[in-house]
Protein backbone atom coordinates (compact mmCIF):
# COMPACT_ATOMS: atom_id res chain seq x y z
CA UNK A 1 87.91 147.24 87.78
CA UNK A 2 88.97 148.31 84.41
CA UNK A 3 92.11 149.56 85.48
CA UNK A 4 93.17 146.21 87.66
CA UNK A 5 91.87 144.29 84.03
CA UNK A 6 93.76 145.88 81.69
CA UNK A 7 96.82 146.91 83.78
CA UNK A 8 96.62 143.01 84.98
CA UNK A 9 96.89 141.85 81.29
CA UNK A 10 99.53 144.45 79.91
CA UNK A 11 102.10 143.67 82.44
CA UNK A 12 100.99 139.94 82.51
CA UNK A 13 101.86 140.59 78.60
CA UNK A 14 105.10 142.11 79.10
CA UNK A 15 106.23 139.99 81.81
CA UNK A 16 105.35 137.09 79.17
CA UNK A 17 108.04 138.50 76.75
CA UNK A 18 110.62 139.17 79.53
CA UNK A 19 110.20 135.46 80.22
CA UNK A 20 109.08 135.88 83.67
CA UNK A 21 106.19 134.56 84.80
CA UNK A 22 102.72 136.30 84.40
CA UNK A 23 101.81 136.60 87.92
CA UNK A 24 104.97 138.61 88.64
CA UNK A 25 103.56 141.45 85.86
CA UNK A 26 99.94 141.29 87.71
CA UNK A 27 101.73 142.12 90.98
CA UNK A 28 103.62 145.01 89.68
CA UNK A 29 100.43 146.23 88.06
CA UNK A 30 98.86 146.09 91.25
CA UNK A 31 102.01 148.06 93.09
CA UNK A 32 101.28 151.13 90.28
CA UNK A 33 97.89 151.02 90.56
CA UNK A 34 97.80 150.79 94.41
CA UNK A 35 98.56 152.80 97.06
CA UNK A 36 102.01 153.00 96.57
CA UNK A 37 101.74 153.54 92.89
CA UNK A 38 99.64 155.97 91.18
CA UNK A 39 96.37 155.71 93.62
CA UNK A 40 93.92 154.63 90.64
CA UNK A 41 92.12 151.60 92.51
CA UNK A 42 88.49 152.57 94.35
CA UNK A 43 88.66 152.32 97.62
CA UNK A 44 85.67 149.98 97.72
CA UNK A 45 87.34 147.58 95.44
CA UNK A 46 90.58 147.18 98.03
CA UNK A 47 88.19 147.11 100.83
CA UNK A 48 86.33 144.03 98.86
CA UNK A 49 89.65 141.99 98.17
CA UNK A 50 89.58 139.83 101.85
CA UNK A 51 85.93 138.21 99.85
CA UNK A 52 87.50 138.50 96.53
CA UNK A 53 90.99 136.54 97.83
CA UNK A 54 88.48 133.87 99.53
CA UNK A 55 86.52 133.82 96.08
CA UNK A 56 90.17 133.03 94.93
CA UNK A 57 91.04 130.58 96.99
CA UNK A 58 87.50 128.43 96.13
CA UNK A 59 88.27 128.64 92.99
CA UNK A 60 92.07 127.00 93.02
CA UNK A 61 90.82 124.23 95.70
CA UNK A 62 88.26 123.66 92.96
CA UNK A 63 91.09 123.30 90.75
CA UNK A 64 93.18 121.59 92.99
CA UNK A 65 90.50 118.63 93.54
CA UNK A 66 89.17 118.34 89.96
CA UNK A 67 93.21 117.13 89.24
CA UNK A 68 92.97 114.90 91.69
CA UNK A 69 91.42 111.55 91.34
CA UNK A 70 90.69 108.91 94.46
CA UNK A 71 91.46 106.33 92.50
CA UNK A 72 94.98 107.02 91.98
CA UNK A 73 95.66 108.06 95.65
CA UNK A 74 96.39 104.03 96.47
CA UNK A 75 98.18 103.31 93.22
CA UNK A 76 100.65 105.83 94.37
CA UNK A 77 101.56 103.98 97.67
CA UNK A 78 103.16 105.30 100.91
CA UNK A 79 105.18 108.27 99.67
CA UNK A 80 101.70 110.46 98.69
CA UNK A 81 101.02 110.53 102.69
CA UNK A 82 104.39 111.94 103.20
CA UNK A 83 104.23 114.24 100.84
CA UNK A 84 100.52 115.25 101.59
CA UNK A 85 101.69 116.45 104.55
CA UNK A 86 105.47 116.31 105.88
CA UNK A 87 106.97 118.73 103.76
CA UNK A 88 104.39 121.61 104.64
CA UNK A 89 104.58 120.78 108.59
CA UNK A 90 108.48 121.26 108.56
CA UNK A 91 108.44 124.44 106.60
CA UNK A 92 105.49 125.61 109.05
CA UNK A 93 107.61 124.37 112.46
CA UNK A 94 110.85 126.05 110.61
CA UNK A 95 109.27 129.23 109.67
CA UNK A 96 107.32 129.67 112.80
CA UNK A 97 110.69 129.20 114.90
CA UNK A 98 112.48 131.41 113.33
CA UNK A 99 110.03 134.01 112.91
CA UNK A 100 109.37 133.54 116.72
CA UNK A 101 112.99 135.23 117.49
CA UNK A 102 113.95 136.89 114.49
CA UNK A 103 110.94 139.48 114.19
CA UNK A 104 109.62 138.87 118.18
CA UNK A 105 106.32 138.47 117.09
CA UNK A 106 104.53 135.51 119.19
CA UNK A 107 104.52 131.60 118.13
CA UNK A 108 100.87 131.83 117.19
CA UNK A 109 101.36 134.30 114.61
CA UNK A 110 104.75 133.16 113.64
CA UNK A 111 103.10 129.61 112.83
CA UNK A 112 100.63 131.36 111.27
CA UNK A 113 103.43 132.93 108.72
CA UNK A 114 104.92 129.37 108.31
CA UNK A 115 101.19 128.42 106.76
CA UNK A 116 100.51 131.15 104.50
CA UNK A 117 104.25 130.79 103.10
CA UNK A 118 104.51 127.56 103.22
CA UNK A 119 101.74 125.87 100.38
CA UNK A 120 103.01 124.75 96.93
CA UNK A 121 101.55 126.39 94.10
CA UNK A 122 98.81 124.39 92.20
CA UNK A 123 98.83 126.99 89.40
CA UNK A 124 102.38 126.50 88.41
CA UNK A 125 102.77 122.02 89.26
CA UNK A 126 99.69 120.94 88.10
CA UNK A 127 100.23 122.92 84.38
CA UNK A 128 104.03 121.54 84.48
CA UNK A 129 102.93 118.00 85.49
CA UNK A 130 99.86 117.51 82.64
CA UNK A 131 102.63 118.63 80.01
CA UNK A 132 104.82 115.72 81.77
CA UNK A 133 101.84 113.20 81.72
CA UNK A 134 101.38 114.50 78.05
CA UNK A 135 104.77 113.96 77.08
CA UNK A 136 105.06 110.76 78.74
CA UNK A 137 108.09 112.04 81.12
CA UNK A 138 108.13 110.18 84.34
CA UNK A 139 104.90 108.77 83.86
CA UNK A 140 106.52 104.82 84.25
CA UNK A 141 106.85 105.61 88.20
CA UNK A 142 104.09 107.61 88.37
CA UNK A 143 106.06 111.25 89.27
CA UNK A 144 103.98 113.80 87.57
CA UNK A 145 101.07 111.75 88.85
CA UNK A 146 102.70 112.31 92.64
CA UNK A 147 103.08 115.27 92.36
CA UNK A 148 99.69 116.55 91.35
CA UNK A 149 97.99 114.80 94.34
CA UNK A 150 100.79 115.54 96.97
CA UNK A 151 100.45 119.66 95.84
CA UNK A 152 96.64 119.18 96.06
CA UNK A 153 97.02 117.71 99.24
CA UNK A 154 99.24 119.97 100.43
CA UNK A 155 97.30 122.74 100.04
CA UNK A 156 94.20 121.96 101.43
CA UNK A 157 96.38 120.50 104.83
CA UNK A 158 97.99 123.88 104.68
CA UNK A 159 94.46 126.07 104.36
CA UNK A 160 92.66 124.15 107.55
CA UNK A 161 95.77 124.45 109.41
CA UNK A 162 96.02 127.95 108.57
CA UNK A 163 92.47 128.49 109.44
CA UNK A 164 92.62 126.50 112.77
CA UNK A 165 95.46 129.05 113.26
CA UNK A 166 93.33 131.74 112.93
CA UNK A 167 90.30 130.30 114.74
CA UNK A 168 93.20 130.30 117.72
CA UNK A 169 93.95 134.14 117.22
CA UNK A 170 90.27 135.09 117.52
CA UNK A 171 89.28 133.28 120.69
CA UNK A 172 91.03 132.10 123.62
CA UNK A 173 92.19 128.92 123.17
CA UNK A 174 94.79 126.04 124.47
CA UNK A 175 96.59 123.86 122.65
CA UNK A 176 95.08 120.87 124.00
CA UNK A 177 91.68 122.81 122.04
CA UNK A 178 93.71 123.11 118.69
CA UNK A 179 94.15 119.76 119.21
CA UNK A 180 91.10 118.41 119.71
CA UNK A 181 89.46 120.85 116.90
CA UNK A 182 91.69 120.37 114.25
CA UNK A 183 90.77 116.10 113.62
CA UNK A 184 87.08 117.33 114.11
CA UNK A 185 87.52 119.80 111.78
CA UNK A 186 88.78 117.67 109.19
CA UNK A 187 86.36 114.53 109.46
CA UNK A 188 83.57 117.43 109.05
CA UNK A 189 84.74 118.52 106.10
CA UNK A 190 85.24 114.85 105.00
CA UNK A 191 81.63 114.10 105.22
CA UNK A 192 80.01 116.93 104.24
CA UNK A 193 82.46 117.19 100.66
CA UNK A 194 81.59 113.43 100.03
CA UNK A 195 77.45 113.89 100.97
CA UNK A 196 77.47 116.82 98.53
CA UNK A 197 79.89 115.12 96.17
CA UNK A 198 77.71 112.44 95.95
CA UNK A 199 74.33 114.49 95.00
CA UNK A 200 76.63 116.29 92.15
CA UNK A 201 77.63 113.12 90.82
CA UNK A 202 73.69 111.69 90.29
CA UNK A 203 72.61 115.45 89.46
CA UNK A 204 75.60 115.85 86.94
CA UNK A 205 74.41 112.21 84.98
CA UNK A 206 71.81 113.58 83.91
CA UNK A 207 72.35 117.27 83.37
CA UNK A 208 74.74 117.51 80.23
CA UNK A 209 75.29 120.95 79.98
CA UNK A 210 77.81 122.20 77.36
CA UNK A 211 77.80 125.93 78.54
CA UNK A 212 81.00 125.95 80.43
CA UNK A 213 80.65 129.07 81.69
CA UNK A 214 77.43 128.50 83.65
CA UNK A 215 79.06 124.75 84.65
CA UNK A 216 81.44 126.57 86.09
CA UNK A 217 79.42 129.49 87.92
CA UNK A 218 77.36 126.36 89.65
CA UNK A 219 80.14 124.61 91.39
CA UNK A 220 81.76 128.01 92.13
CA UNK A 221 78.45 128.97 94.00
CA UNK A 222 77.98 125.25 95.47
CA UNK A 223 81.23 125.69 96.37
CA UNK A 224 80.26 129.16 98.45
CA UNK A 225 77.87 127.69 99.76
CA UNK A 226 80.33 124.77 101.65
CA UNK A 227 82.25 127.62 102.90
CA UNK A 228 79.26 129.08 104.75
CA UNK A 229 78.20 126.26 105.92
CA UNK A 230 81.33 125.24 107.51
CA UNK A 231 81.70 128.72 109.31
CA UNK A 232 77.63 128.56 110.45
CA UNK A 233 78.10 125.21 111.79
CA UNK A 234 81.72 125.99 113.13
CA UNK A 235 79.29 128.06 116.08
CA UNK A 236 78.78 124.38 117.37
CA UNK A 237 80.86 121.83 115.95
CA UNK A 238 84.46 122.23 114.22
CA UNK A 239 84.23 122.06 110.15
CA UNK A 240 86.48 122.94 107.29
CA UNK A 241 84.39 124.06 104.37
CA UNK A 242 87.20 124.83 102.39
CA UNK A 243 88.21 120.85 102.90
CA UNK A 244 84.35 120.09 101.68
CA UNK A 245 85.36 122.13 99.06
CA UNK A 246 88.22 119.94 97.37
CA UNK A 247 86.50 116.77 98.56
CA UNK A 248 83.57 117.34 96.71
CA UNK A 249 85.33 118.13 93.65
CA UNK A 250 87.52 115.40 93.88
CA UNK A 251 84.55 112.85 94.19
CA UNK A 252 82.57 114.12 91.60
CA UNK A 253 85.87 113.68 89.24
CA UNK A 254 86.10 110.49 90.65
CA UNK A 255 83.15 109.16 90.30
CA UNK A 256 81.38 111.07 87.33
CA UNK A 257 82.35 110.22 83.43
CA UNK A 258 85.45 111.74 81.76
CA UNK A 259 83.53 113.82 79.52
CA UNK A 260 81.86 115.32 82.64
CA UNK A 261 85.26 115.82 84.71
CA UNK A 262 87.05 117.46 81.59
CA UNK A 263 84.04 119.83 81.31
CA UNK A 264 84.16 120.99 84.77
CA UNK A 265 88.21 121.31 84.31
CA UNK A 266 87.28 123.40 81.43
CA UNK A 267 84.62 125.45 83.25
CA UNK A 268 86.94 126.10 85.96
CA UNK A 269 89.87 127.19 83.85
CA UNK A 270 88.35 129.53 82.05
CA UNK A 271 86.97 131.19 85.28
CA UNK A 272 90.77 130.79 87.00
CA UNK A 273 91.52 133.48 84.00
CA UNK A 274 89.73 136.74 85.48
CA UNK A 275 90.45 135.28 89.16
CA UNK A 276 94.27 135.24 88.82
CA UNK A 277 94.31 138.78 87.20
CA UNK A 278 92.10 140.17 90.33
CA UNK A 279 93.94 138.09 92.77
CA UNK A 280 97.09 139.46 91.93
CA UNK A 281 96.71 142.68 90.71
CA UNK A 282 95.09 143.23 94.39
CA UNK A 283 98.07 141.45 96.21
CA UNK A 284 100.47 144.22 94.26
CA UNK A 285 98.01 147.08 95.45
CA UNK A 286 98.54 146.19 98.84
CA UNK A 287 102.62 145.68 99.38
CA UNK A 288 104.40 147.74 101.86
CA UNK A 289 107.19 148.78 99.91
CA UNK A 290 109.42 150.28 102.44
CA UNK A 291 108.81 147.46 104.53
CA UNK A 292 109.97 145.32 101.91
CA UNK A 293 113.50 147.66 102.09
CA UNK A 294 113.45 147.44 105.86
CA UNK A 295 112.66 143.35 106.03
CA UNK A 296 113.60 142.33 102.84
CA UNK A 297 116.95 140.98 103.66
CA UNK A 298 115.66 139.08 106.39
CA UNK A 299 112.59 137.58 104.75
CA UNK A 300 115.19 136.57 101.76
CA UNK A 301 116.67 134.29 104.77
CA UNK A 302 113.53 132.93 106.59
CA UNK A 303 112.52 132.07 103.11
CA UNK A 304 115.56 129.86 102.33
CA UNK A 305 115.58 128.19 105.35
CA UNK A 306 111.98 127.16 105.39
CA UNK A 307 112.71 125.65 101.55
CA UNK A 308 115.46 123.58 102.97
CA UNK A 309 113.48 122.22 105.72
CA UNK A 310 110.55 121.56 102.75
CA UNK A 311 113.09 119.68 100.42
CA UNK A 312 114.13 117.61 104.17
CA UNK A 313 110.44 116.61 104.11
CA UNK A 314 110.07 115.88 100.53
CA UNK A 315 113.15 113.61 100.79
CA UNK A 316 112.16 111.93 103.95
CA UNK A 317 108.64 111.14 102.47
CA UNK A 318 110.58 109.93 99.16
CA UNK A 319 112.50 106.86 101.18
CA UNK A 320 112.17 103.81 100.21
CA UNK A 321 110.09 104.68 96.85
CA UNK A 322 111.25 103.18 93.97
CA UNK A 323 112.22 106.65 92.42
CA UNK A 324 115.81 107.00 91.76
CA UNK A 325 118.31 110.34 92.78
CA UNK A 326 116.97 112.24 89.68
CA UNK A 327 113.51 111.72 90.06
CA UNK A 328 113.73 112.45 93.61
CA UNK A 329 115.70 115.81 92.76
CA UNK A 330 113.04 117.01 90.02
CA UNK A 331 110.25 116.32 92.72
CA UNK A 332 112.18 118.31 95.46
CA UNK A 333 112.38 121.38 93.28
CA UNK A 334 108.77 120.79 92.03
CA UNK A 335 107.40 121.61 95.47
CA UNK A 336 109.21 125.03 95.77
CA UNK A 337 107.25 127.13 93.70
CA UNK A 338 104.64 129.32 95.88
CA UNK A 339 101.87 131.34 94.49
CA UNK A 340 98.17 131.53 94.42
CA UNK A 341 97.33 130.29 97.69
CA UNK A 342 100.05 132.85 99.12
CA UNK A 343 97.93 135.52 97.18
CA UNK A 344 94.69 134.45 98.47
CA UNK A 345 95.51 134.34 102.11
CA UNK A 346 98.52 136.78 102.51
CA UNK A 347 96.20 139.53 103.46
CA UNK A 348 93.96 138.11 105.70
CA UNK A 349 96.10 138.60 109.03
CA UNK A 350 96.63 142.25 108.22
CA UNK A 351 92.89 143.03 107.39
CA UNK A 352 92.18 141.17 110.81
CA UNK A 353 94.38 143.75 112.76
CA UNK A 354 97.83 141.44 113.48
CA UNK A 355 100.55 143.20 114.55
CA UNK A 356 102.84 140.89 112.65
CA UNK A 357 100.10 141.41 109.35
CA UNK A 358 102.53 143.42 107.55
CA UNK A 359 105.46 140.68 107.77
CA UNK A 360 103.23 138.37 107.23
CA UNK A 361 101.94 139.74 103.89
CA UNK A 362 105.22 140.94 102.95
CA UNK A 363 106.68 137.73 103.79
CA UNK A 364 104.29 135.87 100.66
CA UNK A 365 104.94 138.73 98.25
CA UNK A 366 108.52 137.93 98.34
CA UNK A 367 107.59 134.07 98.10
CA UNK A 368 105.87 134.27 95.35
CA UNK A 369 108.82 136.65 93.50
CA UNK A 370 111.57 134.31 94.35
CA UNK A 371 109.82 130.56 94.15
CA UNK A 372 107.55 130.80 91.52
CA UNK A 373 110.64 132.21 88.43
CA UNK A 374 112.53 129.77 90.19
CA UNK A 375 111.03 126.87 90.71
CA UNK A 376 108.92 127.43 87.26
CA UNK A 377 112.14 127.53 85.28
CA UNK A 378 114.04 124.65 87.36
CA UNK A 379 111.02 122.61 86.43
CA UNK A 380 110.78 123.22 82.97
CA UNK A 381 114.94 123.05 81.58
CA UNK A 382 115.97 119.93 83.93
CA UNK A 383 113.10 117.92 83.05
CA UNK A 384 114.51 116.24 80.45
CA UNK A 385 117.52 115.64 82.38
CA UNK A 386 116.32 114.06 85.04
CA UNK A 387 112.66 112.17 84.16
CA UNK A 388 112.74 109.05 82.17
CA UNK A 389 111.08 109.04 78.75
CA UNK A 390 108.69 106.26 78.58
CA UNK A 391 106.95 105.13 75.36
């Protein structure tokens, strides 16, 4: 743990004067650490990182819901549906497709690829878009605003898909059942996240903590405790308790004060700190690096071609808005960047025993190394360009 801390922060550090982004130093940490590095990680601590990725992933739908408030879901009108959804479901079809023929692995698992690649990062948009919000860039038609609930969205959409994906690997099932699971799945989660949503919201009035810290331990563990809930009652009755997860957040920042909504976006940020560096670092530690050489090349191009078919879907969600050919290229590049949730569930297929695991996990890697510099930078030096100051 001390090595994956301070190896984490030193090459987060150097990757910070390099001008690259952070998470690219973690993962190279992790690759010399790992493995295929220098073989300094425990074994015990790479055979905990499946629970420590799904600790991960809590964390950033916490994240992800605690930006997003209900409120502002209607004043954003019809493009937030498309963009909720559209853009991940044609990178998933795309992916999966081409997958499908070019590495002959089956559609299951290709579509399976197309949802761990495909989610937009909340760690990189929803940073970008507060600074936008802050500097009042965009803010007249409401982009940054779109964009923060269309990448929370996104995510969670792309998580239960990926997980009804999974449910699909593990037992025999037709389409016609991933059919009928998946809406069941989600209305679950929709109740449970807004019951428990509601209890934090009375329970939160009148406990005014200032320890941010142990604020943020208590929805982390409430938030652990959805997740097993969902999979105990998923023996009898379809429910996403990751979906509970960024409901209930999203309620109680709703409907609780500001002071109490910027505390738990506090909490939660300083937790995200530790979490990214072990999320990371443990993604490096387990890349295939001579699968990387041998696929690379191919990835590179599955990769491309599922961020074309996203930008189709962003722009096909965008018609009829009132943004104008600017706005609607900054918010087409906004949704490129891919990280954390590609980090958090990367891994799962290969520590489930996949055949197409290692693709799969190699396939995010590489997302994450081209998207995130990308995106990040196209984001940040064309912002100015192509958002409208407003006073």
């Amino acid at each position: 743990m001390a090595y994956i801390f301070l190896g984490g922060l030193l090459f987060a550090y150097i990757a910070e004067l390099l001008r690259i982004p952070r998470i690219i130093g973690m993962i190279i940490a992790g690759i010399l650490l790992g493995p295929m590095g220098f073989q300094w990680l425990n074994d015990d601590v790479l055979h905990l990182s499946g629970e420590l990725r799904t600790l991960a992933l809590i964390i950033i739908l916490l994240k992800a819901g605690i930006s997003l408030r209900l409120g502002e879901l209607k004043q954003l009108g019809h493009p937030i549906v498309g963009m909720a959804f559209l853009p991940s479901l044609l990178e998933i079809i795309t992916l999966g497709t081409v997958s499908h023929f070019l590495f002959q692995i089956s559609w299951v698992e290709g579509l399976i690829l197309g949802a761990v690649v495909c989610a937009v990062s909340p760690a990189v948009v929803v940073f970008r878009m507060t600074e936008l919000i802050k500097e009042k860039y965009g803010t007249d038609k409401k982009v940054p605003q779109l964009l923060l609930a269309g990448s929370a969205l996104d995510d969670i959409i792309v998580v239960t898909i990926f997980g009804v994906l999974l449910d699909f690997i593990k037992a025999p099932m037709t389409i016609m059942d991933v059919a009928k699971e998946f809406p069941i799945a989600i209305g679950m989660g929709l109740l449970i996240g807004f019951i428990v949503g509601y209890v934090l919201v009375k329970l939160f009035a009148y406990w005014r903590t200032t320890n941010l810290i142990m604020l943020g331990l208590f929805i982390t563990a409430v938030s652990i405790g959805l997740v097993s809930l969902g999979n105990y009652l998923g023996q009898w009755i379809p429910t996403s308790g990751l979906l509970a997860v960024m409901v209930m957040s999203s309620y109680v920042r709703t409907f609780s004060s500001i002071e109490v909504g910027d505390r738990l976006a506090d909490s939660l940020g300083i937790l995200w700190g530790p979490t990214e560096i072990l999320l990371f670092v443990l993604v490096g530690a387990a890349i295939n690096i001579p699968y990387i050489a041998m696929a690379g090349g191919s990835l590179v191009l599955l990769l491309i071609l599922g961020l074309a078919a996203r930008s189709i879907g962003v722009l096909i969600s965008l018609f009829g808005s009132p943004l104008n050919r600017k706005e609607c290229l900054y918010t087409v590049v906004s949704y490129w960047p891919k990280a954390s949730v590609q980090a958090a569930i990367g891994g799962i297929p290969l520590t489930l025993g996949l055949a197409s695991g290692n693709i799969i996990l190699t396939a995010s890697v590489l997302a994450i190394v081209i998207t995130t510099p990308i995106g990040a930078a196209l984001m940040e030096k064309s912002y100015r360009y192509l958002l409208q100051k407003n006073q």
